[in-house]
C-alpha atoms as a PDB file:
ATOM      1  CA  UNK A   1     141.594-177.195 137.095  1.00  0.00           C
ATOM      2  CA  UNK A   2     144.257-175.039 137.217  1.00  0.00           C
ATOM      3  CA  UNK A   3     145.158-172.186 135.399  1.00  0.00           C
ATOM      4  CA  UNK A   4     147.730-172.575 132.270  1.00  0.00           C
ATOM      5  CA  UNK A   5     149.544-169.822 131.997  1.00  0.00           C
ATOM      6  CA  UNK A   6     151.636-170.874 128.665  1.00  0.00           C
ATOM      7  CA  UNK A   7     148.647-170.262 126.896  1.00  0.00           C
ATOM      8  CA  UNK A   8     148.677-167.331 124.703  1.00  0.00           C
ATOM      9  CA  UNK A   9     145.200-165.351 124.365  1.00  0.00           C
ATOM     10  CA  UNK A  10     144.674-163.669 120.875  1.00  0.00           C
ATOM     11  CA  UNK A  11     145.554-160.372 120.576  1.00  0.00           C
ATOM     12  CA  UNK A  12     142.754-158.581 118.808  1.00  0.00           C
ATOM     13  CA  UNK A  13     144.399-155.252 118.450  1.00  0.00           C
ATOM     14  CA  UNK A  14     147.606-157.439 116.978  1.00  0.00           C
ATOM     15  CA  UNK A  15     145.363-159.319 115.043  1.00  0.00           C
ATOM     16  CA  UNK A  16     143.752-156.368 113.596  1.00  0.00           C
ATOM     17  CA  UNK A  17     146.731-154.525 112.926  1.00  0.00           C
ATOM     18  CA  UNK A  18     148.573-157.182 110.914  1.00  0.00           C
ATOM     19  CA  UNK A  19     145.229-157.361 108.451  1.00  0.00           C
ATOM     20  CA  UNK A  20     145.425-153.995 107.919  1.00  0.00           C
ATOM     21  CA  UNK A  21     149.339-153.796 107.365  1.00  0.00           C
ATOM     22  CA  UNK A  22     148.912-156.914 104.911  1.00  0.00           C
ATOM     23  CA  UNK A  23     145.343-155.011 103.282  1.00  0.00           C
ATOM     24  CA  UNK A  24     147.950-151.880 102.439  1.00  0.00           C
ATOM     25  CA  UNK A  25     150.713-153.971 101.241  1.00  0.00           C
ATOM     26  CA  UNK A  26     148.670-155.414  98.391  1.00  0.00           C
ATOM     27  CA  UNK A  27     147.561-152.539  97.266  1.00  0.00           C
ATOM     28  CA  UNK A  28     151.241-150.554  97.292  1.00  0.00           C
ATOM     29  CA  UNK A  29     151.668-153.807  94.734  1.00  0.00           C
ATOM     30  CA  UNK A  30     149.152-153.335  93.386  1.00  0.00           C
ATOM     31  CA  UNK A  31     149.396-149.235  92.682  1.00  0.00           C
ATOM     32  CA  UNK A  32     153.311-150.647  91.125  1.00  0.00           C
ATOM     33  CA  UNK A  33     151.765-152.737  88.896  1.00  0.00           C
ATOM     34  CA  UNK A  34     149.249-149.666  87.468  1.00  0.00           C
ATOM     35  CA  UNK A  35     152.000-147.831  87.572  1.00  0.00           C
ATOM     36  CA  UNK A  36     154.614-150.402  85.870  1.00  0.00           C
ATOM     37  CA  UNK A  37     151.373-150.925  83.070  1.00  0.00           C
ATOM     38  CA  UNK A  38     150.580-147.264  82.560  1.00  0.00           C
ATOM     39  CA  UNK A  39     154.568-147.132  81.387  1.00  0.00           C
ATOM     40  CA  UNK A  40     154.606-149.593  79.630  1.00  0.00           C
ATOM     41  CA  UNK A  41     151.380-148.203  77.321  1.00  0.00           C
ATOM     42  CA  UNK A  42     152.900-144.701  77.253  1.00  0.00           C
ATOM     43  CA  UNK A  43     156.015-146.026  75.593  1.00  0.00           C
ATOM     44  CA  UNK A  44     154.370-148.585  73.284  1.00  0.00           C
ATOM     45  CA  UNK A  45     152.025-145.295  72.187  1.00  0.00           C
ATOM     46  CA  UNK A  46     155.254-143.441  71.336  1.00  0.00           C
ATOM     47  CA  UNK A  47     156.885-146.174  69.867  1.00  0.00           C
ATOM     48  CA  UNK A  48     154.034-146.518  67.923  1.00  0.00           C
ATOM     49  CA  UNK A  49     153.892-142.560  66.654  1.00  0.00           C
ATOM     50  CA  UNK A  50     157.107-142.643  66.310  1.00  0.00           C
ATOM     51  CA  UNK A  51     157.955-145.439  64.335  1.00  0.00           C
ATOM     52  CA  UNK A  52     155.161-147.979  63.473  1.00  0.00           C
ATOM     53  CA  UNK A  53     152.617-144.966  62.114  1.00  0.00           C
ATOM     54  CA  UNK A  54     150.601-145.324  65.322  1.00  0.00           C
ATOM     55  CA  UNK A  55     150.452-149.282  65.054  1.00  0.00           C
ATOM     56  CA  UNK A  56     150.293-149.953  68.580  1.00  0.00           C
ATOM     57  CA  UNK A  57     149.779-153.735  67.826  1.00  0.00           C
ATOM     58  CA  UNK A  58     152.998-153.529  65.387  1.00  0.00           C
ATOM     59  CA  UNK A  59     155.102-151.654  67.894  1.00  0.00           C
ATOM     60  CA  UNK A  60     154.275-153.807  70.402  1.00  0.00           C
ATOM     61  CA  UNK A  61     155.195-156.900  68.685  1.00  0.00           C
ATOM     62  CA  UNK A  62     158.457-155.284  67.526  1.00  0.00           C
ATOM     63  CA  UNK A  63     159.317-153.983  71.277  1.00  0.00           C
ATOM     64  CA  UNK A  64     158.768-157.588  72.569  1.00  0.00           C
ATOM     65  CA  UNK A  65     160.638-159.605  69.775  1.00  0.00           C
ATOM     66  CA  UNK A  66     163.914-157.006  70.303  1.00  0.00           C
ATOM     67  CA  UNK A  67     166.952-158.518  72.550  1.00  0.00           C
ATOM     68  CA  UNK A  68     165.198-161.951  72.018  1.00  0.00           C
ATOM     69  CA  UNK A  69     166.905-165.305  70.302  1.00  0.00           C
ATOM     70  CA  UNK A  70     169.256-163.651  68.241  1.00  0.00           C
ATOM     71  CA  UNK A  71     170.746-160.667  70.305  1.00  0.00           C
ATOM     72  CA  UNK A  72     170.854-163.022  73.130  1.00  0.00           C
ATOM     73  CA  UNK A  73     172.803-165.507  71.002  1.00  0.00           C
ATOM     74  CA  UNK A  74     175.657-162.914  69.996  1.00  0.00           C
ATOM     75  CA  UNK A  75     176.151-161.883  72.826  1.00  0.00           C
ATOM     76  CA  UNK A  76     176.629-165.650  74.437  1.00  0.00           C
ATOM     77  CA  UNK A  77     179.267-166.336  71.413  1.00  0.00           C
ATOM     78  CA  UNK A  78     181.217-163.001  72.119  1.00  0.00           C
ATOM     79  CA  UNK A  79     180.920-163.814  76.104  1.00  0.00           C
ATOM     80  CA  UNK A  80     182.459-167.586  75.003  1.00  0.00           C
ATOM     81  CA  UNK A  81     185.358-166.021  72.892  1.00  0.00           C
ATOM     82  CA  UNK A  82     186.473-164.000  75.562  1.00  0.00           C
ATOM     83  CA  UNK A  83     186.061-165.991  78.279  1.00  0.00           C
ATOM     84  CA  UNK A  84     187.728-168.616  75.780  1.00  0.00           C
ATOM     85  CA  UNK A  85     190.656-166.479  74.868  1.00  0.00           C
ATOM     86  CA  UNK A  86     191.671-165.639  78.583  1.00  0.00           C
ATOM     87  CA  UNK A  87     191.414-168.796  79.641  1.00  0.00           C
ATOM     88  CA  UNK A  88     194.486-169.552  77.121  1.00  0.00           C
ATOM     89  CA  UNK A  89     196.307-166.311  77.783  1.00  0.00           C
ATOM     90  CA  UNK A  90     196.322-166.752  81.127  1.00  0.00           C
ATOM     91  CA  UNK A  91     197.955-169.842  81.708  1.00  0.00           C
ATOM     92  CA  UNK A  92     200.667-168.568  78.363  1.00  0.00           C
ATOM     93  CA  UNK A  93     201.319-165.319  80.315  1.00  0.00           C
ATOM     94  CA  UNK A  94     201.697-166.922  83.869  1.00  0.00           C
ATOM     95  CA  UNK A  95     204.468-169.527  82.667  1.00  0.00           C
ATOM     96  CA  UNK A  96     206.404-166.442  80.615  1.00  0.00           C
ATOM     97  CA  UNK A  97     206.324-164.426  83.963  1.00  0.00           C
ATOM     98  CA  UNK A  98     207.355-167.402  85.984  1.00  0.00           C
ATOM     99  CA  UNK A  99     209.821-169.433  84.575  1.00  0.00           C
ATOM    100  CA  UNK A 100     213.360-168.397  84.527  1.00  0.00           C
ATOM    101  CA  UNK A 101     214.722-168.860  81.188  1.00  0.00           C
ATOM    102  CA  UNK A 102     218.435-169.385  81.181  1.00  0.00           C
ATOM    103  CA  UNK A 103     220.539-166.238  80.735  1.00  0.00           C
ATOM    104  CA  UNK A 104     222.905-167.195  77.347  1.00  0.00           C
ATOM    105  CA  UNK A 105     226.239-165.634  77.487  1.00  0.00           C
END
C-alpha cells in the first residue's frame, strides 16, 4: 500500500500546548470572577456600615432592587418624549427652512 501523504499525524507538542493554553484561560476567568465577587462583598459591607447599620442582607436587597422597574421606566418615557418631540420638530423646522414664502410688497 502506498504511503498517504495527506494524512496529518498528531502533533503531541501542539496538542499539549493548546491544553495548557485552554487550562490557564479558565483560570484567568476564573481569578475575574474572585475578583469581580470579592468587589462586589466589599461594597455590599460598606453599603451595609454605611447605611443599612451593618445589614448586609438589607443592603444587599436594596443595592439589587435600585435602577430596576421603576428607574428603568422613567427613563423609557423621557427617552419617548424626546425622541417624540424631534420627530415633530424636525419635519416643522425643515419645511420653514425650505420653502420660499412669497416676499409681500
Amino acid at each position: 500500500m502506498g504511503t498517504n501523504f495527506l494524512v496529518i499525524q498528531p502533533n503531541l507538542l501542539n496538542f499539549t500546548l493548546t491544553l495548557k493554553i485552554k487550562q490557564d484561560l479558565g483560570r484567568q476567568i476564573w481569578n475575574h470572577q474572585n475578583a469581580i465577587a470579592e468587589l462586589q462583598d466589599e461594597i455590599i459591607d460598606f453599603y451595609a456600615k454605611m447605611f443599612t447599620n451593618s445589614d448586609k442582607q438589607k443592603a444587599r436587597n436594596i443595592i439589587e432592587v435600585t435602577g430596576i422597574g421603576l428607574m428603568r421606566r422613567r427613563d423609557l418615557i423621557m427617552i419617548s418624549f424626546f425622541a417624540g418631540t424631534i420627530l415633530i420638530l424636525v419635519p416643522i423646522n425643515s419645511f420653514l427652512i425650505l420653502y420660499d414664502f412669497p416676499e409681500n410688497d
